[in-house]
PDB file of N, CA and C in Angstrom:
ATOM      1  N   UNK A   1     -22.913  -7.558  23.459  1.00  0.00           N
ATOM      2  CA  UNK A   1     -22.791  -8.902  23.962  1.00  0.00           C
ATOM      3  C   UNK A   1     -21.487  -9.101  24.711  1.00  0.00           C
ATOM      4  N   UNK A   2     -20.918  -8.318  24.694  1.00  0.00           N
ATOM      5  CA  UNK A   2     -19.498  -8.116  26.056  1.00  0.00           C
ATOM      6  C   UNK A   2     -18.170  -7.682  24.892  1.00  0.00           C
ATOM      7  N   UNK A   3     -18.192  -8.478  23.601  1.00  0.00           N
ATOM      8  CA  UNK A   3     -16.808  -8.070  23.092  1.00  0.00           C
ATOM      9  C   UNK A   3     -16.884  -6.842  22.068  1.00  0.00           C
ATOM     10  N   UNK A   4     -17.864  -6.471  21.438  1.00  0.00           N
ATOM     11  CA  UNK A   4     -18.054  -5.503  20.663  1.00  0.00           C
ATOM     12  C   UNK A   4     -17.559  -3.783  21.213  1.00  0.00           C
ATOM     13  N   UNK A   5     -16.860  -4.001  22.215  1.00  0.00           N
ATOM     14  CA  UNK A   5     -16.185  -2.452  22.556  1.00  0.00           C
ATOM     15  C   UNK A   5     -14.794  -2.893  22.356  1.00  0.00           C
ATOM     16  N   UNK A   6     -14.003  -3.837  22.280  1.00  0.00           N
ATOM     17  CA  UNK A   6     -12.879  -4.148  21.981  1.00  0.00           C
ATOM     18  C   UNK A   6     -12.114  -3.431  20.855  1.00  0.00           C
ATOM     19  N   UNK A   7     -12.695  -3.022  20.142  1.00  0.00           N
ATOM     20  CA  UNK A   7     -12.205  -2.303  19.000  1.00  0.00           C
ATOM     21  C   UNK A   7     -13.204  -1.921  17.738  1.00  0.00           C
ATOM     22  N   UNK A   8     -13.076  -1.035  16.970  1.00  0.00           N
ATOM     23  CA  UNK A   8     -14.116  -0.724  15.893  1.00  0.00           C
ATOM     24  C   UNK A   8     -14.492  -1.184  14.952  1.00  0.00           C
ATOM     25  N   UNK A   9     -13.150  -2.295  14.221  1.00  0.00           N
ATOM     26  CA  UNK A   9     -13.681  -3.692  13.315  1.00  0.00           C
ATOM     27  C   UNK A   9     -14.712  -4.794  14.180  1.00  0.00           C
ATOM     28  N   UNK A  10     -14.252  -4.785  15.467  1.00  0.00           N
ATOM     29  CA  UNK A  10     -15.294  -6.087  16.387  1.00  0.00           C
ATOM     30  C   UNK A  10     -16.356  -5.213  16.183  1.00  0.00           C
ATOM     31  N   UNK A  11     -16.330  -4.139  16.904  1.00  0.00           N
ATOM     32  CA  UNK A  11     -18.138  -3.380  16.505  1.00  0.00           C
ATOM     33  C   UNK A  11     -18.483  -3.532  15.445  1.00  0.00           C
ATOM     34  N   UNK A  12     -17.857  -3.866  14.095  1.00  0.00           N
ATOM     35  CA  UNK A  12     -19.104  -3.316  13.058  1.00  0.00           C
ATOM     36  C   UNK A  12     -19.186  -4.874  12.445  1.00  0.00           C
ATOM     37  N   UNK A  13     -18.096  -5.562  13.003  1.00  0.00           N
ATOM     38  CA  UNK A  13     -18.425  -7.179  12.922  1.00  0.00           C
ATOM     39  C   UNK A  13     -19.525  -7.473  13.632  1.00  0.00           C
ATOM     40  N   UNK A  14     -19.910  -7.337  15.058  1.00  0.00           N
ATOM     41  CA  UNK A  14     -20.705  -8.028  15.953  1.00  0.00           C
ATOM     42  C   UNK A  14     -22.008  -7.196  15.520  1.00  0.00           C
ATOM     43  N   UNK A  15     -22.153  -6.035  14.950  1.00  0.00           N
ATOM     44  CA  UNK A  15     -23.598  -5.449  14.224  1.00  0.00           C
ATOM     45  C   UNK A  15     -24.017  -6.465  13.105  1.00  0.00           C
ATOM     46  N   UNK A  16     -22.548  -6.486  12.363  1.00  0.00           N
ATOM     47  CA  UNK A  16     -23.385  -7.188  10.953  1.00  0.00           C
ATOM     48  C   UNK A  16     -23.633  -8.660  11.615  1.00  0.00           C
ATOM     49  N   UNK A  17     -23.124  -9.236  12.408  1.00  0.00           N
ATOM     50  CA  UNK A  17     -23.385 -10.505  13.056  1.00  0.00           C
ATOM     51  C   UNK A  17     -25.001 -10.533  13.480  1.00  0.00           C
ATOM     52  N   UNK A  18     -25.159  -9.364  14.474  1.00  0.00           N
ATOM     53  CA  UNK A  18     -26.382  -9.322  15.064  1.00  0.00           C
ATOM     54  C   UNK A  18     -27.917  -9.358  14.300  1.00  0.00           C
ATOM     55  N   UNK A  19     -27.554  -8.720  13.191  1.00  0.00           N
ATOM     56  CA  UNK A  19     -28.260  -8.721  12.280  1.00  0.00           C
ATOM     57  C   UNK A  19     -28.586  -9.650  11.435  1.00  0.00           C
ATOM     58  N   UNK A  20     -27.110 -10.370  10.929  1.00  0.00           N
ATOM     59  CA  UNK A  20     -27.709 -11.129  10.389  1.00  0.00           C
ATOM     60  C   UNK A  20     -27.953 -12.770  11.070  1.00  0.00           C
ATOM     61  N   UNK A  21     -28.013 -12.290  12.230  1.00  0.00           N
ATOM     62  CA  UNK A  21     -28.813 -13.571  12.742  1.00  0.00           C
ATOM     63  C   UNK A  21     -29.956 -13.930  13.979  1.00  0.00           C
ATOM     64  N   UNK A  22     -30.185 -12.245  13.440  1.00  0.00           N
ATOM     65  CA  UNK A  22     -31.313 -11.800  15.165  1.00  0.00           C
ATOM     66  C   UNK A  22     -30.990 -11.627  16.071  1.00  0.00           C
ATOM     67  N   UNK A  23     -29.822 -11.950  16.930  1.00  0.00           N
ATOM     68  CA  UNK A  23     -29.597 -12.099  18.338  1.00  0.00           C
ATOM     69  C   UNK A  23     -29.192 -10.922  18.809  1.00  0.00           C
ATOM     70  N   UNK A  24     -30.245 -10.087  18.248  1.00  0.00           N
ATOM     71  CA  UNK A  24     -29.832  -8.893  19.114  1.00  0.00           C
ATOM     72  C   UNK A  24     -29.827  -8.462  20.530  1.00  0.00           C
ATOM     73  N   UNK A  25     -28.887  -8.968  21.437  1.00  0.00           N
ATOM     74  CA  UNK A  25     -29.054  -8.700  23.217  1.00  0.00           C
ATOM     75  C   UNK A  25     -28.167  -7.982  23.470  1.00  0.00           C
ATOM     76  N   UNK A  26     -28.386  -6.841  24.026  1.00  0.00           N
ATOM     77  CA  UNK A  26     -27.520  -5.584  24.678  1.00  0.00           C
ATOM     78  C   UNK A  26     -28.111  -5.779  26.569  1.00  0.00           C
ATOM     79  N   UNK A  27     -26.818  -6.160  26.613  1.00  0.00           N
ATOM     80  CA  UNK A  27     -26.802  -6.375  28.030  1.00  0.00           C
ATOM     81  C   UNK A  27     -26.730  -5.270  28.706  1.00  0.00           C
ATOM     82  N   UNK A  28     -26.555  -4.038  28.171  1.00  0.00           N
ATOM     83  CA  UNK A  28     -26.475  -2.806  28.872  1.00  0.00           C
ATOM     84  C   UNK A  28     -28.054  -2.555  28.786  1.00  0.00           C
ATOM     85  N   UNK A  29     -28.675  -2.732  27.763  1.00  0.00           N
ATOM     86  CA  UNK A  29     -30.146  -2.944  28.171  1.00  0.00           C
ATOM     87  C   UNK A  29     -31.017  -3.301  28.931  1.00  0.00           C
ATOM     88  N   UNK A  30     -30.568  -4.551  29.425  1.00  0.00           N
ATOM     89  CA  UNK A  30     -31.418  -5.453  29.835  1.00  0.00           C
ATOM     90  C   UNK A  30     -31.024  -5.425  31.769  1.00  0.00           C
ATOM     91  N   UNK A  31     -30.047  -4.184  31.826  1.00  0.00           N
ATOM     92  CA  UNK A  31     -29.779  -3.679  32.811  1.00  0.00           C
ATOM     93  C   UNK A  31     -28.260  -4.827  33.637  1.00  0.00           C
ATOM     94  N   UNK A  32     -27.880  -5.344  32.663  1.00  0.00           N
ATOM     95  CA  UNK A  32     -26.561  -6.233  33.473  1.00  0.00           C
ATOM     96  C   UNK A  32     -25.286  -5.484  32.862  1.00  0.00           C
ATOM     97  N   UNK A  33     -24.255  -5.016  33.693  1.00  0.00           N
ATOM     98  CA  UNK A  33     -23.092  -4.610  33.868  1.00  0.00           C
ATOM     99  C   UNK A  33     -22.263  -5.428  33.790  1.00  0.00           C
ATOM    100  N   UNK A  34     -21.207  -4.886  32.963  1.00  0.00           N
ATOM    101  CA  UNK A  34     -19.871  -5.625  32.806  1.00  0.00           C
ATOM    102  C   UNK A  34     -18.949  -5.263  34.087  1.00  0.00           C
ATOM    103  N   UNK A  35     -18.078  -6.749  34.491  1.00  0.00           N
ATOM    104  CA  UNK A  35     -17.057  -5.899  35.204  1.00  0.00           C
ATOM    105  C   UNK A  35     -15.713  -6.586  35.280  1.00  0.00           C
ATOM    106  N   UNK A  36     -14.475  -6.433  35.219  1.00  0.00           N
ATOM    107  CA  UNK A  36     -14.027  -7.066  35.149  1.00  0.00           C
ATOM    108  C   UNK A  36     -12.567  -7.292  36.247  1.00  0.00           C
ATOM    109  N   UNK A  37     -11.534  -7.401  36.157  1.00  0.00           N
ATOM    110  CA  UNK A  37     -10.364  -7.750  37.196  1.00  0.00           C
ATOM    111  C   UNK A  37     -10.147  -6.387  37.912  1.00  0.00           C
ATOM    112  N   UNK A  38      -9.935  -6.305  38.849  1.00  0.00           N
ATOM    113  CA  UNK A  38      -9.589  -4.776  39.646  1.00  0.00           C
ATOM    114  C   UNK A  38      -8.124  -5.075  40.128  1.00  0.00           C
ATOM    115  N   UNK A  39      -7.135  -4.744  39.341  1.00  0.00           N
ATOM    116  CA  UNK A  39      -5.686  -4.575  39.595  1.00  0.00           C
ATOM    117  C   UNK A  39      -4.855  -5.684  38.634  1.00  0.00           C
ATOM    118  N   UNK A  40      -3.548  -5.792  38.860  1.00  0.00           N
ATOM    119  CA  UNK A  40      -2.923  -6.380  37.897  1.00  0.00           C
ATOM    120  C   UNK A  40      -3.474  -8.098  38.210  1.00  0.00           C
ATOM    121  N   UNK A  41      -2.955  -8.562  36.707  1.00  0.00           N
ATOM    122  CA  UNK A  41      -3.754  -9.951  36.613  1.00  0.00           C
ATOM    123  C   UNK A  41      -2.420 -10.724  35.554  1.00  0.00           C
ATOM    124  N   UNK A  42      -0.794 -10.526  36.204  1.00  0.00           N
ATOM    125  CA  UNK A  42      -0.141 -11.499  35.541  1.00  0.00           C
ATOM    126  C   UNK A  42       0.401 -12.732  35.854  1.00  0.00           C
ATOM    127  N   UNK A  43       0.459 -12.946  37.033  1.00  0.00           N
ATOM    128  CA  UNK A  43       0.772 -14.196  38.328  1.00  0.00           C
ATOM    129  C   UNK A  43      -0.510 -14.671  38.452  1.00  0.00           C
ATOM    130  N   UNK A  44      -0.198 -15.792  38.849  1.00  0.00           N
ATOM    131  CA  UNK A  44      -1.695 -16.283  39.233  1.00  0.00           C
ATOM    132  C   UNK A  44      -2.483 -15.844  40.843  1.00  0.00           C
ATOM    133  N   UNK A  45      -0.954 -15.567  41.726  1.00  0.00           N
ATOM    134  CA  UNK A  45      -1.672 -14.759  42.945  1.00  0.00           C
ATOM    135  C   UNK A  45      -2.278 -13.321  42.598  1.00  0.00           C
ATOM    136  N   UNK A  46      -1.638 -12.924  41.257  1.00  0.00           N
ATOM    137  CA  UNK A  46      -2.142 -11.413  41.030  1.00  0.00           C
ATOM    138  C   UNK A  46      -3.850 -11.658  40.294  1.00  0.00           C
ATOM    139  N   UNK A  47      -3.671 -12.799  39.874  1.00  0.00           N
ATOM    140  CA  UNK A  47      -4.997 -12.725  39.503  1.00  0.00           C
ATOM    141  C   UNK A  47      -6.109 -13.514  40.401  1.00  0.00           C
ATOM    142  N   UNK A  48      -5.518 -14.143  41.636  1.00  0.00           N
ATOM    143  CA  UNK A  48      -6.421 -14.691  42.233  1.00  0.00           C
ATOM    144  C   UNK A  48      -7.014 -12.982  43.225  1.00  0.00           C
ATOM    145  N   UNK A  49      -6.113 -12.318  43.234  1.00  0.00           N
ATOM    146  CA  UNK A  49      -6.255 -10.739  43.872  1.00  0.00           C
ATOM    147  C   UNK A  49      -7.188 -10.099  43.668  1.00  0.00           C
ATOM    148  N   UNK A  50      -6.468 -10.119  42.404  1.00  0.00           N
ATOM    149  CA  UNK A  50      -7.345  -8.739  41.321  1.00  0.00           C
ATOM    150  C   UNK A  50      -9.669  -9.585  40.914  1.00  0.00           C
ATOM    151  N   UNK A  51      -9.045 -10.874  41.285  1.00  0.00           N
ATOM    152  CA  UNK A  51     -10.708 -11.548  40.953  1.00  0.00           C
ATOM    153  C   UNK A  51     -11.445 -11.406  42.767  1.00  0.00           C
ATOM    154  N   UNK A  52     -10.617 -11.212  43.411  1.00  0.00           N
ATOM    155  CA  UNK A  52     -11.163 -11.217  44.740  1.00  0.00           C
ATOM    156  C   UNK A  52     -11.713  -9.571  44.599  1.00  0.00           C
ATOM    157  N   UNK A  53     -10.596  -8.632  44.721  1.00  0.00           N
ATOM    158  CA  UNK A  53     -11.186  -7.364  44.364  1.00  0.00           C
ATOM    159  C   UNK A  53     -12.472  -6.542  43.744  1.00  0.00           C
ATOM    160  N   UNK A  54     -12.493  -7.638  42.311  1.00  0.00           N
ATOM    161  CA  UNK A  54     -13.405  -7.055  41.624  1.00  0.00           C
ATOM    162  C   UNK A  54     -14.992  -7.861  42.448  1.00  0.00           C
ATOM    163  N   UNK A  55     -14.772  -8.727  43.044  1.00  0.00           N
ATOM    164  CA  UNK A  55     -15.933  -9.683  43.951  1.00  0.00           C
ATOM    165  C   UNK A  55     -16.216  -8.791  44.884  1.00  0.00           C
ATOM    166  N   UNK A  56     -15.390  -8.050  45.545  1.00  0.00           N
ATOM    167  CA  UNK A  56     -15.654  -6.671  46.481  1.00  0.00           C
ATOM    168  C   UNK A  56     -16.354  -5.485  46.204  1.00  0.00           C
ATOM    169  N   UNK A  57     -16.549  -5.253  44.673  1.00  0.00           N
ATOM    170  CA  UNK A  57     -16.551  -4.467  43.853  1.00  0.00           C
ATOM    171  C   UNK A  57     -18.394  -4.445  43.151  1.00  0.00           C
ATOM    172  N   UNK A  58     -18.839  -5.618  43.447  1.00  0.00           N
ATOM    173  CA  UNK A  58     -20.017  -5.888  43.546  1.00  0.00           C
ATOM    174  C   UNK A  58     -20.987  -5.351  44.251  1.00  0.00           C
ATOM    175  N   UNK A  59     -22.132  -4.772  43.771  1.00  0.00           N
ATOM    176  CA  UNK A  59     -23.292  -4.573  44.414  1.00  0.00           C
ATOM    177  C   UNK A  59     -24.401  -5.011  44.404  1.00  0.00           C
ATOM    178  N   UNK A  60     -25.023  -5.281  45.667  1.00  0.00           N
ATOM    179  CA  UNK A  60     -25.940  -6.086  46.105  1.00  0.00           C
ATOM    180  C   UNK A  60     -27.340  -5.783  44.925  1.00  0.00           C
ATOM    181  N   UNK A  61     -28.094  -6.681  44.606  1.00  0.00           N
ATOM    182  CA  UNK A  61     -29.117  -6.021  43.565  1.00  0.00           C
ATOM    183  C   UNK A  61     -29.033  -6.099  42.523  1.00  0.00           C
ATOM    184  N   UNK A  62     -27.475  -6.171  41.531  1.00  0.00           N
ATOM    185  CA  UNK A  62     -26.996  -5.604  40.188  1.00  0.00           C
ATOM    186  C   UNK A  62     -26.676  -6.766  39.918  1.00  0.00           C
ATOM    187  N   UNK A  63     -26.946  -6.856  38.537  1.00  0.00           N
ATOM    188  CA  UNK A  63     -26.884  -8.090  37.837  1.00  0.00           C
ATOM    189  C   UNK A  63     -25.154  -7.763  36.882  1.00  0.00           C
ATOM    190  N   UNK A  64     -24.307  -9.096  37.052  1.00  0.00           N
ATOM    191  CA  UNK A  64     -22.961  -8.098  36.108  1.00  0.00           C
ATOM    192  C   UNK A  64     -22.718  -9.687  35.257  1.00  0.00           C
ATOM    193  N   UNK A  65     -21.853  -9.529  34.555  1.00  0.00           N
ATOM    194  CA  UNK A  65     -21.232 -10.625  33.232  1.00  0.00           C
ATOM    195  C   UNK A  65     -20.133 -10.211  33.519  1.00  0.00           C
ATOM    196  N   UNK A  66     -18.904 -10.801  32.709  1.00  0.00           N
ATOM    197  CA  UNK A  66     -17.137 -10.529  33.429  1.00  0.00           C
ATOM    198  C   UNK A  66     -17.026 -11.867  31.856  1.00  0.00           C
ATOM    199  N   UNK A  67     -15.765 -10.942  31.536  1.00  0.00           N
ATOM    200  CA  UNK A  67     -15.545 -11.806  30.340  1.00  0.00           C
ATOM    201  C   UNK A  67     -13.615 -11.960  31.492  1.00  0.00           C
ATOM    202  N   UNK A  68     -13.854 -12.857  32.187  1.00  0.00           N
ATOM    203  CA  UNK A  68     -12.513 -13.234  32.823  1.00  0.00           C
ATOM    204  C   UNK A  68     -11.990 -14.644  32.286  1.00  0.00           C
ATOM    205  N   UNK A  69     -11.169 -15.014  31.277  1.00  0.00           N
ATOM    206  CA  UNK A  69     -10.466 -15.972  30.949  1.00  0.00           C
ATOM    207  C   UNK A  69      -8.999 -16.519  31.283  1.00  0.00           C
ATOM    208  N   UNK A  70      -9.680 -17.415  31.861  1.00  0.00           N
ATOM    209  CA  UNK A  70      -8.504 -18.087  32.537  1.00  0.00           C
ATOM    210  C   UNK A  70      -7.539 -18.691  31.839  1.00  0.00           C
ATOM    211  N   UNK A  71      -6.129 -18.216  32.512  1.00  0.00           N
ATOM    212  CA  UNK A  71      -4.631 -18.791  31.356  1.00  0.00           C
ATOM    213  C   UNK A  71      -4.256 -19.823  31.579  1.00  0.00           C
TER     214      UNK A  71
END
């Protein structure tokens, strides 16, 4: 569901989550790609950059999700 690669306690949290409440959706399944900032993202011009970049970074056809949170 996008955060469960973050680390190996979130994985075995977001399993027992999934489970115990059905919502099992693997977006790598269902054929949508993650993607996220392409270059540094600590200024806000660096991150207006790095979100333009990764918009470049897109292909026509492909379905993607972006866990990009804004500061």
């Amino acid at each position: 569901m996008g955060y469960e690669d973050m680390d190996k306690e979130v994985t075995v949290l977001v399993k027992k989550l999934v489970k115990e409440y059905n919502i099992d959706i693997d977006c790598r399944e269902l054929g949508v790609n993650y993607i996220g900032r392409k270059g540094p993202s600590v200024t806000s011009e660096e991150k207006l950059k790095s979100f333009l970049n990764m918009l470049d970074n897109l292909k026509a056809g492909e379905t993607y999700y972006s866990l990009i949170i804004p500061h």
